[in-house]
Protein backbone atom coordinates (compact mmCIF):
# COMPACT_ATOMS: atom_id res chain seq x y z
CA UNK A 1 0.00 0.00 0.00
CA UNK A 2 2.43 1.82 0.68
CA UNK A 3 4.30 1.34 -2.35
CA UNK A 4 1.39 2.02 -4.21
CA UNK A 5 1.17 5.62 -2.70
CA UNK A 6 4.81 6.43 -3.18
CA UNK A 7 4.38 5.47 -6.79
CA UNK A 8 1.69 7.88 -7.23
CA UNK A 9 3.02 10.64 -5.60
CA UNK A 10 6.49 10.44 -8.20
CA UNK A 11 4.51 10.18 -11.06
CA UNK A 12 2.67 13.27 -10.11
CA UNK A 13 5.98 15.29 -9.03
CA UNK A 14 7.00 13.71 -12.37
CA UNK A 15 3.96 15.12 -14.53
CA UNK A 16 4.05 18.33 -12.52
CA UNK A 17 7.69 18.76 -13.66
CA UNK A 18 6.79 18.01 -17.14
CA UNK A 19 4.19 20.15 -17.31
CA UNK A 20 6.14 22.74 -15.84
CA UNK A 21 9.47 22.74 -17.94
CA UNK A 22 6.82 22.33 -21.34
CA UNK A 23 5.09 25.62 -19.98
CA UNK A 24 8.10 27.27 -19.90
CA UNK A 25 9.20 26.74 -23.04
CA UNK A 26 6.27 27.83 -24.62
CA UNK A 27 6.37 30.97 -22.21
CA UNK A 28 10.32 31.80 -23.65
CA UNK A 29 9.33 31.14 -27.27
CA UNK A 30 6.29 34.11 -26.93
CA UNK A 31 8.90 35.95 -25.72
CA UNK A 32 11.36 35.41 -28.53
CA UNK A 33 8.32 36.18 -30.62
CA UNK A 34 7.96 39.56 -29.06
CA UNK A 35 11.30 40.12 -29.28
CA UNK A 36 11.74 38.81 -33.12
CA UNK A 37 8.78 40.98 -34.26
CA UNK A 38 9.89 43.91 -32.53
CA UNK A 39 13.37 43.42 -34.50
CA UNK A 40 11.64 42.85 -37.69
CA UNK A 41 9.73 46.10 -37.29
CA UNK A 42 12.97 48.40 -36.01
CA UNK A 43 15.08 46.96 -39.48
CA UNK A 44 11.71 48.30 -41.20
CA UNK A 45 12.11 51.28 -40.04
CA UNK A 46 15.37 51.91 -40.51
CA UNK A 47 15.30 51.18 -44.10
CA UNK A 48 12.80 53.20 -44.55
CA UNK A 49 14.03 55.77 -42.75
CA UNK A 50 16.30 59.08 -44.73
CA UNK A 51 19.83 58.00 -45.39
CA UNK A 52 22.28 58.92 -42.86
CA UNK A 53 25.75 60.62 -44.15
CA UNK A 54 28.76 57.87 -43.35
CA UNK A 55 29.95 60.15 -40.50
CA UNK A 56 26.89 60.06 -38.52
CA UNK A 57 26.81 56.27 -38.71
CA UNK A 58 30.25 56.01 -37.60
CA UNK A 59 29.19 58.59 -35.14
CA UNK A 60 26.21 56.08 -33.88
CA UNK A 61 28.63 53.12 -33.52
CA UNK A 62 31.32 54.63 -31.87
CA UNK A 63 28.59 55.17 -29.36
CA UNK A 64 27.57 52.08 -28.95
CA UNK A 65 24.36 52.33 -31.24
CA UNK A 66 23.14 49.81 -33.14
CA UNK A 67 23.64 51.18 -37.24
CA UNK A 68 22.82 47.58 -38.61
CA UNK A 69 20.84 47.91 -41.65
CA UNK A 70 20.20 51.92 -41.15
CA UNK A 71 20.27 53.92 -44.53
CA UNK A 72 23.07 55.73 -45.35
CA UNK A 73 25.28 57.18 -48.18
CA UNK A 74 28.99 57.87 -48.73
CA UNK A 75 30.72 59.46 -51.19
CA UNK A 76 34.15 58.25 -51.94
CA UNK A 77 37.19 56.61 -54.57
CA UNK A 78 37.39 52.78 -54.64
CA UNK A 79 40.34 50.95 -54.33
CA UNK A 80 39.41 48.42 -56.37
CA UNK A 81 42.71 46.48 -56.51
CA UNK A 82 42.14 45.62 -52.72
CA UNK A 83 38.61 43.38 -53.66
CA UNK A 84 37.92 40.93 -51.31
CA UNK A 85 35.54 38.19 -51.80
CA UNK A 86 32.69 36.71 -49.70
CA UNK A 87 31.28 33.00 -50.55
CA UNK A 88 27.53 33.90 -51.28
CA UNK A 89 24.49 32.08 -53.37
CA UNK A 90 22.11 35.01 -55.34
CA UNK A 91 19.06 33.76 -56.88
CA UNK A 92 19.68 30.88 -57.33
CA UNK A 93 23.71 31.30 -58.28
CA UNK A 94 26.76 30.89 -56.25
CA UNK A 95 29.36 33.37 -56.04
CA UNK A 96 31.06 35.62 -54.22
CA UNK A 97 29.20 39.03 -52.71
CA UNK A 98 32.39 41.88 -53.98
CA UNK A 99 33.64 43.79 -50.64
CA UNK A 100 35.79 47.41 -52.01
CA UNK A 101 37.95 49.28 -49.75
CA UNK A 102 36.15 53.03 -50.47
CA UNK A 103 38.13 55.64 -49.68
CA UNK A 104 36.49 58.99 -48.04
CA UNK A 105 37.40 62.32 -48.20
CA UNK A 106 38.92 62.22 -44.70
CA UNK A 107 41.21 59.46 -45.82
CA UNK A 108 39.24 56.39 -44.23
CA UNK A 109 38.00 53.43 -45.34
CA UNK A 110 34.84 51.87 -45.59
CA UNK A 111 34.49 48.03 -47.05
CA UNK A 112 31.13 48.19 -49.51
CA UNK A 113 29.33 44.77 -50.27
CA UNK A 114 29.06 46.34 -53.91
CA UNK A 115 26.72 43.12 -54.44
CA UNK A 116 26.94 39.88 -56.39
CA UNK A 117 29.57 37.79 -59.46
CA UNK A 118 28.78 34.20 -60.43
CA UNK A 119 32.24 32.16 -59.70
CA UNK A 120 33.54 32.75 -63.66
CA UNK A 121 33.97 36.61 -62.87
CA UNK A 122 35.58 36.49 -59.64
CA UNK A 123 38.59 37.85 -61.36
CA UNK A 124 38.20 41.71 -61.83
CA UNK A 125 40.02 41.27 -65.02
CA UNK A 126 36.50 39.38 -66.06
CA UNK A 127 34.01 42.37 -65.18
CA UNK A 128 36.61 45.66 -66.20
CA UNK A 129 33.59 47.93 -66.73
CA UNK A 130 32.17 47.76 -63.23
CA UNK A 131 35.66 48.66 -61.56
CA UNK A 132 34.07 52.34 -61.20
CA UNK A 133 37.10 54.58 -60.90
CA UNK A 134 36.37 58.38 -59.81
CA UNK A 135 34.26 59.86 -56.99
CA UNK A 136 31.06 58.12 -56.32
CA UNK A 137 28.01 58.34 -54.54
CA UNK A 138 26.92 55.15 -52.77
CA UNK A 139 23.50 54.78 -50.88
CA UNK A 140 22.64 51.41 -49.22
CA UNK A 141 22.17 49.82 -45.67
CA UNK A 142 25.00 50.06 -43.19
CA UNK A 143 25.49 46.55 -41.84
CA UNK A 144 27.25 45.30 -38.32
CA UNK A 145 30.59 43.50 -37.98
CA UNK A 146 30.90 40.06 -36.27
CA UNK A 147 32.14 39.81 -32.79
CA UNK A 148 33.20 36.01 -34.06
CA UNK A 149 32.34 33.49 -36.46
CA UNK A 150 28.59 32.92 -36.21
CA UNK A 151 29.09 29.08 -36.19
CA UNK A 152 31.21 26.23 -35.86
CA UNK A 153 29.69 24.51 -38.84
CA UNK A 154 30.56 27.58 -40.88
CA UNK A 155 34.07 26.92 -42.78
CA UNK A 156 37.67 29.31 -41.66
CA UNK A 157 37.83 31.94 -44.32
CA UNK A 158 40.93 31.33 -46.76
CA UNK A 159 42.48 34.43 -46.56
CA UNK A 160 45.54 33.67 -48.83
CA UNK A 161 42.71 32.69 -51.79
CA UNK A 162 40.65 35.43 -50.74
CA UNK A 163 37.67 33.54 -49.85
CA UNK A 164 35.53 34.48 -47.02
CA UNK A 165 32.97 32.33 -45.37
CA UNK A 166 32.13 34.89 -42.62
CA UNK A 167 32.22 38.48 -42.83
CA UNK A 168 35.55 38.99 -40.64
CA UNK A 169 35.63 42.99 -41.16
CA UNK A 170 39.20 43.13 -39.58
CA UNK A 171 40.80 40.39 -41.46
CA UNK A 172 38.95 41.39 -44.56
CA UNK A 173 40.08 45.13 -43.90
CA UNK A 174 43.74 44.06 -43.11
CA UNK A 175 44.50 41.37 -45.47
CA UNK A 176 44.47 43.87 -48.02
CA UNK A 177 47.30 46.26 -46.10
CA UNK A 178 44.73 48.48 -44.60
CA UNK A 179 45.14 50.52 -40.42
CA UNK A 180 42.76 48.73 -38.67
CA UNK A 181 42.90 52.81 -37.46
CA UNK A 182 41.99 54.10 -40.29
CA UNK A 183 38.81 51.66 -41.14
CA UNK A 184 34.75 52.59 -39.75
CA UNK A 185 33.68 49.79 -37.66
CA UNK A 186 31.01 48.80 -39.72
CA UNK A 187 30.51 47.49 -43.67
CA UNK A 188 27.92 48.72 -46.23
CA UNK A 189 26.06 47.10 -48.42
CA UNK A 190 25.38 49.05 -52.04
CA UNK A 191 21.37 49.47 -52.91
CA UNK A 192 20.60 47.70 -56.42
CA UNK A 193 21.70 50.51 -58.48
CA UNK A 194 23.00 48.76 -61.89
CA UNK A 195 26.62 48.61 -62.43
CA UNK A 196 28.41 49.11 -65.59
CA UNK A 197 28.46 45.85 -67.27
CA UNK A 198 26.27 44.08 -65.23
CA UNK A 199 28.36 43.34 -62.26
CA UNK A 200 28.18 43.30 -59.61
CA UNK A 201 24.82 43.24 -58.93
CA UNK A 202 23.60 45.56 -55.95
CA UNK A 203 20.97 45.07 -53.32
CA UNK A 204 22.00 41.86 -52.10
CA UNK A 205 20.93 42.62 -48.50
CA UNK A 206 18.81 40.10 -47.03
CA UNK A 207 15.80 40.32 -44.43
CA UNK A 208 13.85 36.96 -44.26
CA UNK A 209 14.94 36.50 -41.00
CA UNK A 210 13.54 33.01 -39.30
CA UNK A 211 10.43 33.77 -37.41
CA UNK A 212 9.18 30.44 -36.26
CA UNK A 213 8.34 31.55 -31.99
CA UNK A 214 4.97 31.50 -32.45
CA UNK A 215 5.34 28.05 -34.22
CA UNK A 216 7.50 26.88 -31.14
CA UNK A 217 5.58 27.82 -28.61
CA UNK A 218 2.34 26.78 -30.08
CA UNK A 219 4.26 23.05 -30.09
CA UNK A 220 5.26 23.03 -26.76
CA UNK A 221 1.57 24.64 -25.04
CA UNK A 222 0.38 21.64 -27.40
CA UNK A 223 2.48 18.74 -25.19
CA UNK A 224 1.54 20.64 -22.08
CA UNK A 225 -2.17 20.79 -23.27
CA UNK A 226 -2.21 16.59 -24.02
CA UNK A 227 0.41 16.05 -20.84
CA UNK A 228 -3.07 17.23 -19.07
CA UNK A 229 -5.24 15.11 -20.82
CA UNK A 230 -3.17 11.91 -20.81
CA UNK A 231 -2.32 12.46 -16.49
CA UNK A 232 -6.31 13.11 -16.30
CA UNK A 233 -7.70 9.97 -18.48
CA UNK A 234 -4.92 7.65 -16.76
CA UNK A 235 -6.78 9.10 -13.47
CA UNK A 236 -9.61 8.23 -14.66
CA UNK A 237 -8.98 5.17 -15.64
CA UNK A 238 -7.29 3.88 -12.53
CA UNK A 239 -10.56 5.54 -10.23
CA UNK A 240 -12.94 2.92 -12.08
CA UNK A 241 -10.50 0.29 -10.80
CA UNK A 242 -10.29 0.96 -7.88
């Protein structure tokens, strides 16, 4: 008898505990989805938002603001012999996304995702009339370095090839003989402005970030709902036996 009672009493602490932990997962993922959605709306905003001179931007992050995906413009030479070259799909096509040094009037540097080259015209020789030479005018999103590389899974960037896997804004910036000093904290991508020649293509910015919380959450309140329903029928069930 006694047995009996102790056995009841775990499985309850057990369900309890269950029931608990499945609560609180569907609890956090409403809270992610809070959190997502307000994200979501604040890029939307910024995009849509005037562009903001380069200076300002650098102005922002050197405060600790948060410039990623803000609009802004920048007027400036490219150094187009110091390319460097990000592993990216577009459309359907893999490539490489082009990242140029451009050079502002104040003598820094700021690396622009000019946008997208299939793998035959990696080679700048292969795409001469989009090496824009002269001042220009670039509008586009500002975009955040990486603290580190966003995952283990993700492969080290081959610097001596000049492949990147992960957007390294240091290496990228340095590898090519640039002062770390002399570089804003921060990339660009270019808007989807055409380029001589075709390439690169612009506007290669992307925003479909995952937003499956509610999804989650629904899941887990769903266990939690038929936890209840299984503890209460077994109940049931063992009260008629009795």
């Amino acid at each position: 008898m006694k047995f009996s009672k102790l056995r009841t009493v775990f499985g309850a602490v057990i369900v309890l505990l269950a029931l608990a932990i499945l609560l609180s997962l569907g609890t956090w993922q409403l809270q992610r989805l809070a959190w997502k959605e307000g994200l979501l709306a604040d890029i939307a905003e910024r995009r849509a938002a005037p562009a903001i001179d380069v200076l300002a931007i650098d102005a922002m992050a050197k405060a600790g603001e948060d410039v990623d995906y803000r609009a802004m413009s920048a007027t400036g030479t490219y150094l187009n012999n110091k390319e460097r070259h990000f592993f990216a799909t577009y459309e359907g096509r893999t490539g490489y996304y082009v990242y140029t040094p451009l050079q502002l009037a104040d003598g820094r540097f700021l690396l622009v995702n000019r946008g997208f080259v299939p793998f035959d015209s990696k080679e700048p020789e292969t795409r001469k009339e989009g090496q824009l030479t002269g001042l220009q005018a670039v509008h586009g999103l500002a975009r955040a370095e990486l603290s580190e590389k966003p995952s283990s899974l993700v492969p080290d960037n081959d610097v001596a090839k000049n492949i990147f896997y992960w957007k390294d804004h240091d290496v990228m910036a340095a590898s090519v003989g640039l002062d770390l000093a002399n570089v804003v904290p921060f990339f660009m991508d270019a808007d989807a402005a055409p380029n001589p020649g075709g390439y690169p293509i612009g506007g290669v910015t992307q925003f479909d970030l995952p937003n499956s919380h509610l999804q989650y959450a629904v899941t887990w309140y769903g266990l939690a709902a038929a936890l209840v329903a299984i503890s209460i029928a077994f109940m049931i069930k063992r009260r008629r036996k009795a």
